[in-house]
C-alpha atoms as a PDB file:
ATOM      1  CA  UNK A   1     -11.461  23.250  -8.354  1.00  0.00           C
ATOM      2  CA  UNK A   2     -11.006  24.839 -11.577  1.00  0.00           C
ATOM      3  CA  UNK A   3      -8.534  24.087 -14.487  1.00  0.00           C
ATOM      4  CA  UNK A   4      -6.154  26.869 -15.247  1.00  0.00           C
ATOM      5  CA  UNK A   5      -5.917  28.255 -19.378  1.00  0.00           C
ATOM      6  CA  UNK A   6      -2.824  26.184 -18.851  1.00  0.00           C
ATOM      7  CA  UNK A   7      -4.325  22.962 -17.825  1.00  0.00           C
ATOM      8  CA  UNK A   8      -3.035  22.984 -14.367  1.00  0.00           C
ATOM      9  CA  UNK A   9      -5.308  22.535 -11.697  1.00  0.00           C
ATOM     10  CA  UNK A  10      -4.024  22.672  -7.732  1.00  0.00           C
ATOM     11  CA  UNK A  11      -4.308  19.552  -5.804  1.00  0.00           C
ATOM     12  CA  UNK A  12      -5.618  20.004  -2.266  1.00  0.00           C
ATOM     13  CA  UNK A  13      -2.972  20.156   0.669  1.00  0.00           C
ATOM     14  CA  UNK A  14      -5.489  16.987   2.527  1.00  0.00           C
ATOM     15  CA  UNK A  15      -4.344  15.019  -0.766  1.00  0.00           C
ATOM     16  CA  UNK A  16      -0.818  16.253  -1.116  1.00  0.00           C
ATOM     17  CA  UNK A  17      -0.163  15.150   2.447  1.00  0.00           C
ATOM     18  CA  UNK A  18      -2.306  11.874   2.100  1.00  0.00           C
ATOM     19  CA  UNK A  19      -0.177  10.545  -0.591  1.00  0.00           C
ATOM     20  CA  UNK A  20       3.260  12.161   0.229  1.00  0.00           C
ATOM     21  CA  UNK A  21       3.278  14.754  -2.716  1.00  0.00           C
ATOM     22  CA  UNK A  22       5.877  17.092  -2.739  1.00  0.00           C
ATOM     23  CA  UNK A  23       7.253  19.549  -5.129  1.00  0.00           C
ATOM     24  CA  UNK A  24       8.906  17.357  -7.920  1.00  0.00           C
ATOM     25  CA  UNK A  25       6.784  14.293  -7.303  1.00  0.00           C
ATOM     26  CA  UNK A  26       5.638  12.190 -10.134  1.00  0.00           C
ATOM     27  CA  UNK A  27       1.628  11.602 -10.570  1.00  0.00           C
ATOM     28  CA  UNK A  28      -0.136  10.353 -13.029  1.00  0.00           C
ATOM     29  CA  UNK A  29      -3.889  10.867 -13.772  1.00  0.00           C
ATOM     30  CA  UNK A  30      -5.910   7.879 -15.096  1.00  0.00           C
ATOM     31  CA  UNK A  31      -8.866   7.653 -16.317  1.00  0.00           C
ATOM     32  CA  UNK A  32     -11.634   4.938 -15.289  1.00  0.00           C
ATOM     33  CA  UNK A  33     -15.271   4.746 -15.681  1.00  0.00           C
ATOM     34  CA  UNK A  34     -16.476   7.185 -12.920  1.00  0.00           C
ATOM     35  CA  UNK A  35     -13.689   9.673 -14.026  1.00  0.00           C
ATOM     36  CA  UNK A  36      -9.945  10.280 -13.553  1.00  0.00           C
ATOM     37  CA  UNK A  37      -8.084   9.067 -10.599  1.00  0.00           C
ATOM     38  CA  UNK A  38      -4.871  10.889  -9.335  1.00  0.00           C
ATOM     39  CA  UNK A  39      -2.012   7.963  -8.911  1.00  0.00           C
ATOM     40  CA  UNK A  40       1.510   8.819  -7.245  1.00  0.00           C
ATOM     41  CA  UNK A  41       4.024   7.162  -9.075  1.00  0.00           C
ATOM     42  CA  UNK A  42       6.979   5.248  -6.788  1.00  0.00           C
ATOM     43  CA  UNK A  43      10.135   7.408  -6.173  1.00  0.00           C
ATOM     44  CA  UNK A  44      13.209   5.342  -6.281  1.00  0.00           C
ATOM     45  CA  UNK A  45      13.434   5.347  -2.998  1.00  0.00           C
ATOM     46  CA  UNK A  46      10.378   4.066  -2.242  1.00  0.00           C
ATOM     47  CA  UNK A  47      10.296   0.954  -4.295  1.00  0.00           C
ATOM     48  CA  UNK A  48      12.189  -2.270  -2.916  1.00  0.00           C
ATOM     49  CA  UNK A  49      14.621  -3.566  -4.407  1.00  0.00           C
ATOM     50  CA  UNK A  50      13.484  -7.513  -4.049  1.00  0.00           C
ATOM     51  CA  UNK A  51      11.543  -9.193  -1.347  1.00  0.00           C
ATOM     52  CA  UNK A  52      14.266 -10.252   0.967  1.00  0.00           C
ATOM     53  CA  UNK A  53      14.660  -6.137   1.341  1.00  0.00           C
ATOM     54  CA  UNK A  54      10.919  -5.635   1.655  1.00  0.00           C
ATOM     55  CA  UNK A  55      10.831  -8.562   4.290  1.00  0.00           C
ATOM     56  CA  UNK A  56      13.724  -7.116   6.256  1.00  0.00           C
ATOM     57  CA  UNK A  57      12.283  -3.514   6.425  1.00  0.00           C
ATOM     58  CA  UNK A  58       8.818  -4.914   7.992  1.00  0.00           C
ATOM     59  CA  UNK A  59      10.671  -7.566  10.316  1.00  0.00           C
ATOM     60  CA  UNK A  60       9.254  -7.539  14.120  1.00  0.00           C
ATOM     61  CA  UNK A  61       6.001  -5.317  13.045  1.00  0.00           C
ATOM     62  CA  UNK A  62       3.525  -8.072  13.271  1.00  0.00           C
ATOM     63  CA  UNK A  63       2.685  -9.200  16.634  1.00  0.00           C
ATOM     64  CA  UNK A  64       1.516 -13.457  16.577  1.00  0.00           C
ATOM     65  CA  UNK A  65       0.583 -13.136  19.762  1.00  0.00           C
ATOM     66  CA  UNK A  66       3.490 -15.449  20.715  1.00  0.00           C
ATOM     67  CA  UNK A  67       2.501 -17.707  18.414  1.00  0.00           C
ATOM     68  CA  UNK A  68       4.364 -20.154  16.147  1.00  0.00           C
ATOM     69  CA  UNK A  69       4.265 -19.777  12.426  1.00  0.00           C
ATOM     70  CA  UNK A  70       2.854 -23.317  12.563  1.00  0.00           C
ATOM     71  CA  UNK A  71       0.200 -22.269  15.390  1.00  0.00           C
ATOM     72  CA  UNK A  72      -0.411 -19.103  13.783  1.00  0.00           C
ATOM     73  CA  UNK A  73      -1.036 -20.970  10.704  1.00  0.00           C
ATOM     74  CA  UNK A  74      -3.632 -23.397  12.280  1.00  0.00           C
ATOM     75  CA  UNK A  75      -5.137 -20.525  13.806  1.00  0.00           C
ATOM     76  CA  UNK A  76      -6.080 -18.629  10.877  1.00  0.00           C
ATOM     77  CA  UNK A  77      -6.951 -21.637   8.960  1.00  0.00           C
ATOM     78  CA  UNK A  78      -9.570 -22.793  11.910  1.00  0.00           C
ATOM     79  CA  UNK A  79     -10.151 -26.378  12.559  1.00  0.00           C
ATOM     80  CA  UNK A  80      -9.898 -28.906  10.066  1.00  0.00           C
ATOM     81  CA  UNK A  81     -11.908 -31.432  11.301  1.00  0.00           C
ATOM     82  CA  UNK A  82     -11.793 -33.545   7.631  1.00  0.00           C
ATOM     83  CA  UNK A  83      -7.854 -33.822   8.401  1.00  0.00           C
ATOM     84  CA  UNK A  84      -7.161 -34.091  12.452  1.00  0.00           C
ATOM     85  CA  UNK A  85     -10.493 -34.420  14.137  1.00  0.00           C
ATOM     86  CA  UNK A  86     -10.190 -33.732  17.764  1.00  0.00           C
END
């Protein structure tokens, strides 16, 4: 990929689509120790506006198993045998 006289360089379609670039999308490049990173900034209509939104628009897309939280809970945590040996 080359740099233009202008500065511009084109970013590859595989990337575009990858982070949901579109024509009047704001990036940002940063740099870091091994180079420059490419960042998408949020649109407005991508950002939440607190958590109870964020919590509603992911409702029902994780799958316990049937599980309670409280069993779901235990399950992750594995057994405890210093608190309720069994």
């Amino acid at each position: 990929m080359r740099v233009t006289e202008k500065g511009q360089v084109t970013i590859p379609k595989q990337v575009r689509d990858r982070l949901g670039i579109a024509p009047g999308s704001d990036v940002d490049f940063v740099v870091v120790d091994a180079g420059v990173m490419l960042v998408k900034n949020a649109d407005a209509k991508d950002t939440f506006r607190d958590f109870d939104e964020w919590a509603q628009s992911v409702e029902g897309t994780f799958d316990t198993d049937g599980m309670t939280a409280d069993e779901y809970v235990d399950w992750l945590r594995g057994p405890r045998d210093d608190l309720d040996p069994r």
